[in-house]
Protein backbone atom coordinates (compact mmCIF):
# COMPACT_ATOMS: atom_id res chain seq x y z
CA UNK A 1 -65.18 -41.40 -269.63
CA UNK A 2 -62.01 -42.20 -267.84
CA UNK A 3 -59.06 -39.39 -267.06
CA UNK A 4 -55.15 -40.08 -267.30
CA UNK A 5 -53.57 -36.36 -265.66
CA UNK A 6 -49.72 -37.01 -266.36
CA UNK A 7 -47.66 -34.90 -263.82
CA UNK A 8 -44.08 -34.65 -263.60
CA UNK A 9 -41.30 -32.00 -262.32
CA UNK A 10 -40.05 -32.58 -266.21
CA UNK A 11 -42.21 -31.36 -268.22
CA UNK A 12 -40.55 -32.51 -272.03
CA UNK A 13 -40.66 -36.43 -270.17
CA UNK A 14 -44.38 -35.77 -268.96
CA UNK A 15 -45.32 -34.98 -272.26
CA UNK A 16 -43.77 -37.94 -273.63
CA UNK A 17 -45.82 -39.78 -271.74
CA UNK A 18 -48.94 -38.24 -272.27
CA UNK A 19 -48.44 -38.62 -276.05
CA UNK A 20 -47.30 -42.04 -276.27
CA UNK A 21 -50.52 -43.48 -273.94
CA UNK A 22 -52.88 -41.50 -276.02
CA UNK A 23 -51.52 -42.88 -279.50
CA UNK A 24 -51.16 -45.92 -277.72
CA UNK A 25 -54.31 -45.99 -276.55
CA UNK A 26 -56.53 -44.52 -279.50
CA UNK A 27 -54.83 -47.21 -281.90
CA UNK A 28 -56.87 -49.88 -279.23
CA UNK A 29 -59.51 -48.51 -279.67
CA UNK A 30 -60.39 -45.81 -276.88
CA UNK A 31 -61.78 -42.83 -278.22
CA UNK A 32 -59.14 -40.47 -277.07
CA UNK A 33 -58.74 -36.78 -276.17
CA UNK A 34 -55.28 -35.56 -275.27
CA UNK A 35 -55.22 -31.85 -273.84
CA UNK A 36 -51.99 -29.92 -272.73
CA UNK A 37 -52.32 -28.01 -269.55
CA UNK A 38 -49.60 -25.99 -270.52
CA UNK A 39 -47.79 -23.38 -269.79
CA UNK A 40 -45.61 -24.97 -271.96
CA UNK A 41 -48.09 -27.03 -274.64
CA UNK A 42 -45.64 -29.16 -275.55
CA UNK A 43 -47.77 -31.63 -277.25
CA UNK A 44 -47.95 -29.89 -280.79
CA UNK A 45 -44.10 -29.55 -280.95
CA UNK A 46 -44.16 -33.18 -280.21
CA UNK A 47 -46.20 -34.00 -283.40
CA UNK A 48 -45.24 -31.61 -286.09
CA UNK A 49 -48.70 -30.13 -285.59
CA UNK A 50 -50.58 -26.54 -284.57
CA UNK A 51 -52.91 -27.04 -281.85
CA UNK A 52 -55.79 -24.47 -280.43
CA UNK A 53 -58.26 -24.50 -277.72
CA UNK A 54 -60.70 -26.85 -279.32
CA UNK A 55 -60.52 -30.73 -280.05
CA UNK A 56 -58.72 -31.25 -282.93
CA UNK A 57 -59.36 -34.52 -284.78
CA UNK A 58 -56.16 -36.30 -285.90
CA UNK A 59 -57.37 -39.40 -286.69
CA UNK A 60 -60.04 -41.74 -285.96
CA UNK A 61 -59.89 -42.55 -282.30
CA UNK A 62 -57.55 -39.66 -281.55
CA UNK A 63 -58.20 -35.58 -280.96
CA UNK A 64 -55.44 -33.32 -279.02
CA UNK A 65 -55.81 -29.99 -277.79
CA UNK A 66 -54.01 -26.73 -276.00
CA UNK A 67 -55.55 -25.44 -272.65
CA UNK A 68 -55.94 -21.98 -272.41
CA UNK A 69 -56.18 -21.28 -268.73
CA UNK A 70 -57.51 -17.50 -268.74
CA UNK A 71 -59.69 -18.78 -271.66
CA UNK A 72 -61.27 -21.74 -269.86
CA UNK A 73 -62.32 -20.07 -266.70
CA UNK A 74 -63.31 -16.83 -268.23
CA UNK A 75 -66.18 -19.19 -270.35
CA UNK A 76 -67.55 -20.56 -267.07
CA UNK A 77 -67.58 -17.05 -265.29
CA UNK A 78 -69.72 -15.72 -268.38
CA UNK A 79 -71.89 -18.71 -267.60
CA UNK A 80 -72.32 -17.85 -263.55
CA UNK A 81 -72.37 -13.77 -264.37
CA UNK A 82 -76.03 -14.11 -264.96
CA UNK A 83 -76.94 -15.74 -262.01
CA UNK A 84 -75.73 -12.73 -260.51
CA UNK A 85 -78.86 -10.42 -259.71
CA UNK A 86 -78.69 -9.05 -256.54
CA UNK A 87 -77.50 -8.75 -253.52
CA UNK A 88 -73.73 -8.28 -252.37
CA UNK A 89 -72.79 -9.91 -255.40
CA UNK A 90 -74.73 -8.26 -257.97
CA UNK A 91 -71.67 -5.76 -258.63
CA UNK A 92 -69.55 -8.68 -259.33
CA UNK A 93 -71.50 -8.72 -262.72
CA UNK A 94 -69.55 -5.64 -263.79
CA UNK A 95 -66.57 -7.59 -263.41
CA UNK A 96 -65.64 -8.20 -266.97
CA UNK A 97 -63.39 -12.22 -268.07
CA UNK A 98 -60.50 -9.90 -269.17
CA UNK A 99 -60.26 -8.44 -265.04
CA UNK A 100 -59.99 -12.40 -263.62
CA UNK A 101 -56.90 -12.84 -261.93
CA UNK A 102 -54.60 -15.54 -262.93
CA UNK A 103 -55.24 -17.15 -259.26
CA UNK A 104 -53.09 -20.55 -257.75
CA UNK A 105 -53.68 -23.32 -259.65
CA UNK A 106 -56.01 -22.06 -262.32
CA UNK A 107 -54.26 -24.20 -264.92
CA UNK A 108 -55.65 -27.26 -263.03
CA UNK A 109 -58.96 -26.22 -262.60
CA UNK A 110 -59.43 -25.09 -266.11
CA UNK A 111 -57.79 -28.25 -266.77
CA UNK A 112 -60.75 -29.84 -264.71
CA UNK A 113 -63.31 -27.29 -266.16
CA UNK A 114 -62.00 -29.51 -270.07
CA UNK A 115 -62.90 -32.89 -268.31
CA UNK A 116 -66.02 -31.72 -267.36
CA UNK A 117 -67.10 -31.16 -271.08
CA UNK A 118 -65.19 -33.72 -272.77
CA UNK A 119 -67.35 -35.49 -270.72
CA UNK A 120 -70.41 -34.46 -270.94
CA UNK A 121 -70.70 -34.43 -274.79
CA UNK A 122 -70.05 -38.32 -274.98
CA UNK A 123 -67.24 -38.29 -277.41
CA UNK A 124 -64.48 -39.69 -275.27
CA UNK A 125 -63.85 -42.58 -273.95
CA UNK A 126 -60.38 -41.45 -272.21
CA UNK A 127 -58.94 -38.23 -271.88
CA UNK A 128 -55.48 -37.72 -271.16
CA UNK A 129 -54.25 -34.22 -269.08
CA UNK A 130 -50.71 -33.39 -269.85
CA UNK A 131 -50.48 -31.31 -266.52
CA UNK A 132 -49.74 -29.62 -264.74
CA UNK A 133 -47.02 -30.09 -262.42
CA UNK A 134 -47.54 -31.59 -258.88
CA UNK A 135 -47.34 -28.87 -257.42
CA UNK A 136 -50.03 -26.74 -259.48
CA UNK A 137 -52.09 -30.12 -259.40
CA UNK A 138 -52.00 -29.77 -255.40
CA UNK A 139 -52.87 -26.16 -254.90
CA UNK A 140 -56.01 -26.75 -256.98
CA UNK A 141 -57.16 -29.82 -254.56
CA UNK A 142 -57.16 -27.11 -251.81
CA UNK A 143 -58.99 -24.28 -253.52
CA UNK A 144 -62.21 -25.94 -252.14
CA UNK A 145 -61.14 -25.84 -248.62
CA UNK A 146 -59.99 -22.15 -249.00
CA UNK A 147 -62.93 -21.14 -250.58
CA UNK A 148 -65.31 -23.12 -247.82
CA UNK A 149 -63.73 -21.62 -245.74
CA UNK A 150 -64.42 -17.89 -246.72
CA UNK A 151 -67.63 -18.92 -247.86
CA UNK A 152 -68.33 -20.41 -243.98
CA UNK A 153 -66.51 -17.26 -242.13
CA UNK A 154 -68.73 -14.54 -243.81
CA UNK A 155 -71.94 -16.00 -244.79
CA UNK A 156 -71.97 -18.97 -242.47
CA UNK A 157 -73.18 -21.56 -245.03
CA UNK A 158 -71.79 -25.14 -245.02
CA UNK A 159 -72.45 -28.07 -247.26
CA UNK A 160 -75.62 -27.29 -249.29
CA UNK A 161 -78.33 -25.46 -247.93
CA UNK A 162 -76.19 -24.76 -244.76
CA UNK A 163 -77.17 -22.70 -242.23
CA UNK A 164 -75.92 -24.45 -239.15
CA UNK A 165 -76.74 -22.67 -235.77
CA UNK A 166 -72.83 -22.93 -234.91
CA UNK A 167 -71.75 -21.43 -238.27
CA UNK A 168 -74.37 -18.85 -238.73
CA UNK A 169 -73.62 -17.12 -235.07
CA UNK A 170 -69.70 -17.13 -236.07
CA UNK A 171 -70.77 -15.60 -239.54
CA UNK A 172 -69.11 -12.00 -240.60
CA UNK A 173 -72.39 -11.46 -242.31
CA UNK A 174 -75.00 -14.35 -241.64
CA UNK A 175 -77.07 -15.78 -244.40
CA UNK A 176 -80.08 -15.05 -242.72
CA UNK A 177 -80.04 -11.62 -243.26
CA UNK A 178 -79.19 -12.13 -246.87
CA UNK A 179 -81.42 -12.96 -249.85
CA UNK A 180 -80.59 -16.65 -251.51
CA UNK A 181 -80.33 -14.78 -254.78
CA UNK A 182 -76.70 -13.43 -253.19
CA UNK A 183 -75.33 -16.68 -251.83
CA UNK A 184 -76.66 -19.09 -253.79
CA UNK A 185 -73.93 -18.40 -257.01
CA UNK A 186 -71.09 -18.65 -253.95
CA UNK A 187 -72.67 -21.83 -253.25
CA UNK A 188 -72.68 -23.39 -256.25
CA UNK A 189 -69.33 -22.01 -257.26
CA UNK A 190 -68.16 -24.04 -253.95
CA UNK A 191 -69.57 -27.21 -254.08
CA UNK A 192 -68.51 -26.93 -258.51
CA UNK A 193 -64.57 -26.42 -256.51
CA UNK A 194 -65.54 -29.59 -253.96
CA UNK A 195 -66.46 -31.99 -256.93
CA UNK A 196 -63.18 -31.82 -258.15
CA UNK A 197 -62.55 -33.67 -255.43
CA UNK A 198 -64.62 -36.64 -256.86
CA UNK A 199 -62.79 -36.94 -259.86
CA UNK A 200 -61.90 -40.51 -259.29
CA UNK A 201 -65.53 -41.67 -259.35
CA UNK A 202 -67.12 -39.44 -261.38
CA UNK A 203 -64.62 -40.07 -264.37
CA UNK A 204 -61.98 -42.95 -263.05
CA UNK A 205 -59.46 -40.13 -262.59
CA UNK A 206 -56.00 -41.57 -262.49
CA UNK A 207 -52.64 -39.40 -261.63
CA UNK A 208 -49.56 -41.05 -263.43
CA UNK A 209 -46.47 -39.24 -262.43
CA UNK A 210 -43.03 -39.40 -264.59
CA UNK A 211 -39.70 -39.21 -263.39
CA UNK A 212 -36.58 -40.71 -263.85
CA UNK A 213 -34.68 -43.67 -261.74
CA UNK A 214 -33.15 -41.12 -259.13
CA UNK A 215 -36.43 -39.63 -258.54
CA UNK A 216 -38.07 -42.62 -257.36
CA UNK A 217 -35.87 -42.21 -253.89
CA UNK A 218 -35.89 -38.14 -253.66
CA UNK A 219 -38.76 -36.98 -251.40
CA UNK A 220 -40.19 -34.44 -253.71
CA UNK A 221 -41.99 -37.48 -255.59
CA UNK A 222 -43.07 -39.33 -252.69
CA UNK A 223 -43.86 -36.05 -251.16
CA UNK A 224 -46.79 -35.38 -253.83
CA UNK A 225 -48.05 -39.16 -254.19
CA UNK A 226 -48.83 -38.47 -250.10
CA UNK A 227 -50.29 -35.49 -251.30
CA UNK A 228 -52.80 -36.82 -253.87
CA UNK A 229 -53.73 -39.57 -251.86
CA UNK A 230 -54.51 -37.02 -248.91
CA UNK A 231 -56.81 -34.93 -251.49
CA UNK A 232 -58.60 -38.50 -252.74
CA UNK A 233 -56.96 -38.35 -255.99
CA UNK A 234 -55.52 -41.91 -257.07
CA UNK A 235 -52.05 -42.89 -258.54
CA UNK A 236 -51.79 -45.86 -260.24
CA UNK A 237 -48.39 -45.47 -261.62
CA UNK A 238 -45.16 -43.93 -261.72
CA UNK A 239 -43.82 -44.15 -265.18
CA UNK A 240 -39.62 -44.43 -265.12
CA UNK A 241 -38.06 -42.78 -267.73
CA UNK A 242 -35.21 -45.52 -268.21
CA UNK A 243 -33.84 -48.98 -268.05
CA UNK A 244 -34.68 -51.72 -265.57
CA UNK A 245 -31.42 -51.81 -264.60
CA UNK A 246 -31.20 -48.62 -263.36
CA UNK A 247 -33.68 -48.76 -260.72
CA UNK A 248 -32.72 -50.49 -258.06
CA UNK A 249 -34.12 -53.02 -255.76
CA UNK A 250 -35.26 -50.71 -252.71
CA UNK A 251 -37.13 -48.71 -255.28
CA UNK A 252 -38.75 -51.84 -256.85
CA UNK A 253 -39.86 -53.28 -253.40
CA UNK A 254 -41.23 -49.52 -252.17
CA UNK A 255 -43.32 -48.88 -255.24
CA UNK A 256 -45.02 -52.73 -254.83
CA UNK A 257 -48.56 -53.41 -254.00
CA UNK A 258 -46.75 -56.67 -251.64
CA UNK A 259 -45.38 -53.72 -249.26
CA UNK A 260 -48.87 -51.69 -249.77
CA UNK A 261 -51.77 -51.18 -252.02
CA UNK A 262 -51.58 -47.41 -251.69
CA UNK A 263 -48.56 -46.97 -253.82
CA UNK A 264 -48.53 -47.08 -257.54
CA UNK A 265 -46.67 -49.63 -259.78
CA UNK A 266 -43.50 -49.12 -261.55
CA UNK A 267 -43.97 -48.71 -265.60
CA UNK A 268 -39.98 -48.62 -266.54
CA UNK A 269 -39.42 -47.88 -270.27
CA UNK A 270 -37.10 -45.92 -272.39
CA UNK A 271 -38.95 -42.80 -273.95
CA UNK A 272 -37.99 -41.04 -276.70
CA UNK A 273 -38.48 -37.68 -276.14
CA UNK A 274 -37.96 -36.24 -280.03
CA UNK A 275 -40.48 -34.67 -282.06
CA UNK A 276 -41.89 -37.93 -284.46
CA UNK A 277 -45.53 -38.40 -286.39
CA UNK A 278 -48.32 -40.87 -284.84
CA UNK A 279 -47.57 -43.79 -285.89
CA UNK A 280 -44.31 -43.30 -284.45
CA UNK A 281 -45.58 -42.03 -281.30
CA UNK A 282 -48.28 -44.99 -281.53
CA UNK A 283 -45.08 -47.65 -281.22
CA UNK A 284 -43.17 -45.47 -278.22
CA UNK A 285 -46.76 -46.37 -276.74
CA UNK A 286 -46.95 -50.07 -277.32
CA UNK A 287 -43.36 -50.09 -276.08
CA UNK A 288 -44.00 -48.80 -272.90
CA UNK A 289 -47.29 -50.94 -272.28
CA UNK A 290 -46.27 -53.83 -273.89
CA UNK A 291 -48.80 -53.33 -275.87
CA UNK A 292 -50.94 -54.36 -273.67
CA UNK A 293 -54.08 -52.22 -271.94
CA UNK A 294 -53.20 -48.62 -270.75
CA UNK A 295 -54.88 -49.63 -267.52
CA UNK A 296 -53.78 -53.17 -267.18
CA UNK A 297 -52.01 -51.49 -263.40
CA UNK A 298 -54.90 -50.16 -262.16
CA UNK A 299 -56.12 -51.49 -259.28
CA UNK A 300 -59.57 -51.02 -257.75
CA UNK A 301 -59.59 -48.01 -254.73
CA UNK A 302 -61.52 -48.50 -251.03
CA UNK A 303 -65.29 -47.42 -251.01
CA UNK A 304 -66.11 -44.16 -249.14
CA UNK A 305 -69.84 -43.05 -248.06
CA UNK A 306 -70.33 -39.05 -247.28
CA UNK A 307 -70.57 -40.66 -243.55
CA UNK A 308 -67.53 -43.02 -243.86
CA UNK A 309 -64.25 -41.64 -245.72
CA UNK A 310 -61.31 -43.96 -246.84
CA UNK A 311 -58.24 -42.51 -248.60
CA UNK A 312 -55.23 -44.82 -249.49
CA UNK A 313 -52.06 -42.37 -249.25
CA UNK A 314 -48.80 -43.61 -250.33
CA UNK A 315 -45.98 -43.49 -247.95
CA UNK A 316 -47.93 -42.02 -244.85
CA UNK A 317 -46.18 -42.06 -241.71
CA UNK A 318 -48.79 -42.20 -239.21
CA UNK A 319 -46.44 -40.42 -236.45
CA UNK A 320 -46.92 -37.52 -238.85
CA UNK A 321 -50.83 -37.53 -239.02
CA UNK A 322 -52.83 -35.18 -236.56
CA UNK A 323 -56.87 -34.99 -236.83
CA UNK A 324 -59.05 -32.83 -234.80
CA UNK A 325 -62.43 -31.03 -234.82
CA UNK A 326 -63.05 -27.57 -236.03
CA UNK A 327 -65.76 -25.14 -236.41
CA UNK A 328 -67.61 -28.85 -237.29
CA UNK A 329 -64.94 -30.24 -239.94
CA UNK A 330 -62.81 -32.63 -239.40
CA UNK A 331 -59.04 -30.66 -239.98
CA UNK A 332 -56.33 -33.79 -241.08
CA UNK A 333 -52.81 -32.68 -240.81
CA UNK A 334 -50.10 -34.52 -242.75
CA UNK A 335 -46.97 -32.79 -242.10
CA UNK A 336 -47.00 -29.52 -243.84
CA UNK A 337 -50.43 -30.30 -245.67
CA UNK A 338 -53.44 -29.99 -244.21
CA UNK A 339 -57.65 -31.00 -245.36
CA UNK A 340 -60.85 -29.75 -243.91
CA UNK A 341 -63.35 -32.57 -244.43
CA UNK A 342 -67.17 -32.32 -244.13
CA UNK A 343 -68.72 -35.56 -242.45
CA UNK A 344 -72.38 -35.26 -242.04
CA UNK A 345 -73.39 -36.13 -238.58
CA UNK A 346 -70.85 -34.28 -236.61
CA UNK A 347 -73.32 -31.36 -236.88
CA UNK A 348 -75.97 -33.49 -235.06
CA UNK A 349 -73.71 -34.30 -232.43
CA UNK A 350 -72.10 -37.79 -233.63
CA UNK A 351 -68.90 -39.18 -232.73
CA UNK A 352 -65.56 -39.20 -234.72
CA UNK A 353 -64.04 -41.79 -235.39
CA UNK A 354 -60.51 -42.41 -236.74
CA UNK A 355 -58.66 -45.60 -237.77
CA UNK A 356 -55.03 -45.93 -239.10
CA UNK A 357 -54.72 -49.55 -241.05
CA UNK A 358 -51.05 -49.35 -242.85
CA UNK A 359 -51.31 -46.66 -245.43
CA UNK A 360 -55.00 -46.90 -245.48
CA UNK A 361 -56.63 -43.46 -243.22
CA UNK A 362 -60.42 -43.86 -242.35
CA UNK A 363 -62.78 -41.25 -240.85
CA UNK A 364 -66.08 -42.09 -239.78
CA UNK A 365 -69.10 -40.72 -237.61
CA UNK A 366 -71.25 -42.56 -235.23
């Protein structure tokens, strides 16, 4: 199963988007599942049609569905609540789904949570996110560093097993001491928050954001294509709400794979954004591809290795770019963003290694 997650800072033009590729795409013949992230769930007002948490079959080819953040993530805490015996965390059993806190980014990771099952009951071939915004989309790449780190700082447990001399003597509370039974749900809850890192393989994850012709030179949108690429989440296009002529040259040479293969293509097309039935929605789609392929842009991505890391990130300016060594992860610094990477070797004393090649950023240990 392949993933589409549409992102835009409007959300009425983002789920345009999402809409028109999924009707597009379910009339060639992809088995398609298009989910709104919400808050907004603007995907049923679209179609004239009432929408819930579960796939709803429209037609052959073609199911749609509301995200219910709260919802989503209170179903996979009733599934780890078990696992929850003993130990320091056996009173976190008490801890009832209505008492979750509506944390940073929770719409993404329920929205990731949906993939997870569309995908593992074989019924898609594509599902399309509508959502959420770049910004929520970015806070939920760094929940696994956040939660790494606390995991690392009081139990002293890295990747795995864990258990690293270096980690376990800076531990609050080292896992030694502890039963497995109490740190082994923290674990698993970690490396479930790390794997949504590995969307792109796991499900050929593609971010598409939308935005209109003065967007394309405003750094908000360039700001969050450098952010996805940082977090290993591909963009493949940005989809222009307008008409060729409005988007001018500079744009048009920026967003080219001749200037670099990091940066997503240009898809320019007029969108209606009014309320319509499928079939209509179905021709707004072939409009805007051409109706051609829904992935006819996408281009393949570099091969990484857990030892050898290679993230293309649109528009990086390498002045910008600091990387150092801490508490054994390797800490890249992009401007104001920042990643915590785990490269397996540094533990046993291997050597960093660091290579800038245009907008191409690879890490390595020897």
């Amino acid at each position: 199963m392949r993933t589409l997650i549409f992102t835009a800072h409007h959300q009425l033009q983002q789920s345009a988007a999402a809409l028109a590729t999924a009707c597009h795409a379910a009339r060639r013949g992809y088995r398609t599942l298009v989910a709104s992230s919400g808050p907004g769930h603007l995907i049923g007002h679209l179609l004239h049609q009432t929408l819930g948490s579960r796939p709803l079959e429209l037609e052959p080819n073609l199911a749609a569905m509301e995200i219910h953040p709260h919802e989503e993530v209170a179903r996979r805490w009733e599934q780890v609540r078990p696992s929850l015996r003993s130990g320091l965390v056996a009173r976190l059993r008490d801890l009832g789904p209505d008492e979750l806190p509506a944390f940073p980014g929770i719409d993404a990771v329920a929205a990731m949570l949906v993939a997870e099952r569309a995908r593992q009951s074989g019924r898609f071939d594509l599902l399309i996110l509508d959502g959420p915004s770049p910004d929520a989309l970015i806070r939920a790449l760094t929940l696994p560093d956040v939660l790494r780190w606390a995991v690392r700082l009081i139990f002293g447990l890295d990747r795995g097993p864990g258990k690293s001399r270096a980690s376990q003597e800076q531990a609050m509370i080292p896992a030694a001491i502890v039963a497995p039974s109490a740190t082994a749900p923290l674990q698993e809850l970690r490396i479930e928050l790390e794997q949504t890192r590995s969307l792109e393989t796991e499900s050929g994850a593609r971010v598409r954001m939308v935005a209109l012709p003065p967007e394309l030179r405003l750094p908000p949108l360039r700001a969050a294509l450098t952010a996805f690429g940082l977090f290993g989440l591909a963009s493949d296009e940005v989809i222009v709400n307008g008409q060729p002529d409005q988007v001018d040259d500079e744009s048009r040479h920026d967003f080219s794979h001749e200037t670099s293969r990091a940066r997503p293509l240009l898809r320019i097309g007029q969108l209606e954004l009014t309320p319509a039935n499928r079939d209509t929605w179905a021709l707004r789609g072939a409009a805007l591809y051409r109706d051609g392929d829904v992935f006819a842009s996408e281009s393949p991505r570099p091969a990484s290795s857990e030892r050898d890391l290679r993230l293309l990130i649109p528009f990086l300016d390498a002045k910008s770019l600091d990387i150092a060594v801490a508490s054994e992860e390797v800490v890249v610094q992009l401007g104001q963003l920042r990643r915590h990477v785990l490269l397996p070797g540094l533990v046993d004393g291997g050597r960093l290694r660091a290579r800038v090649e245009g907008e191409l950023l690879r890490l390595w240990v020897e």
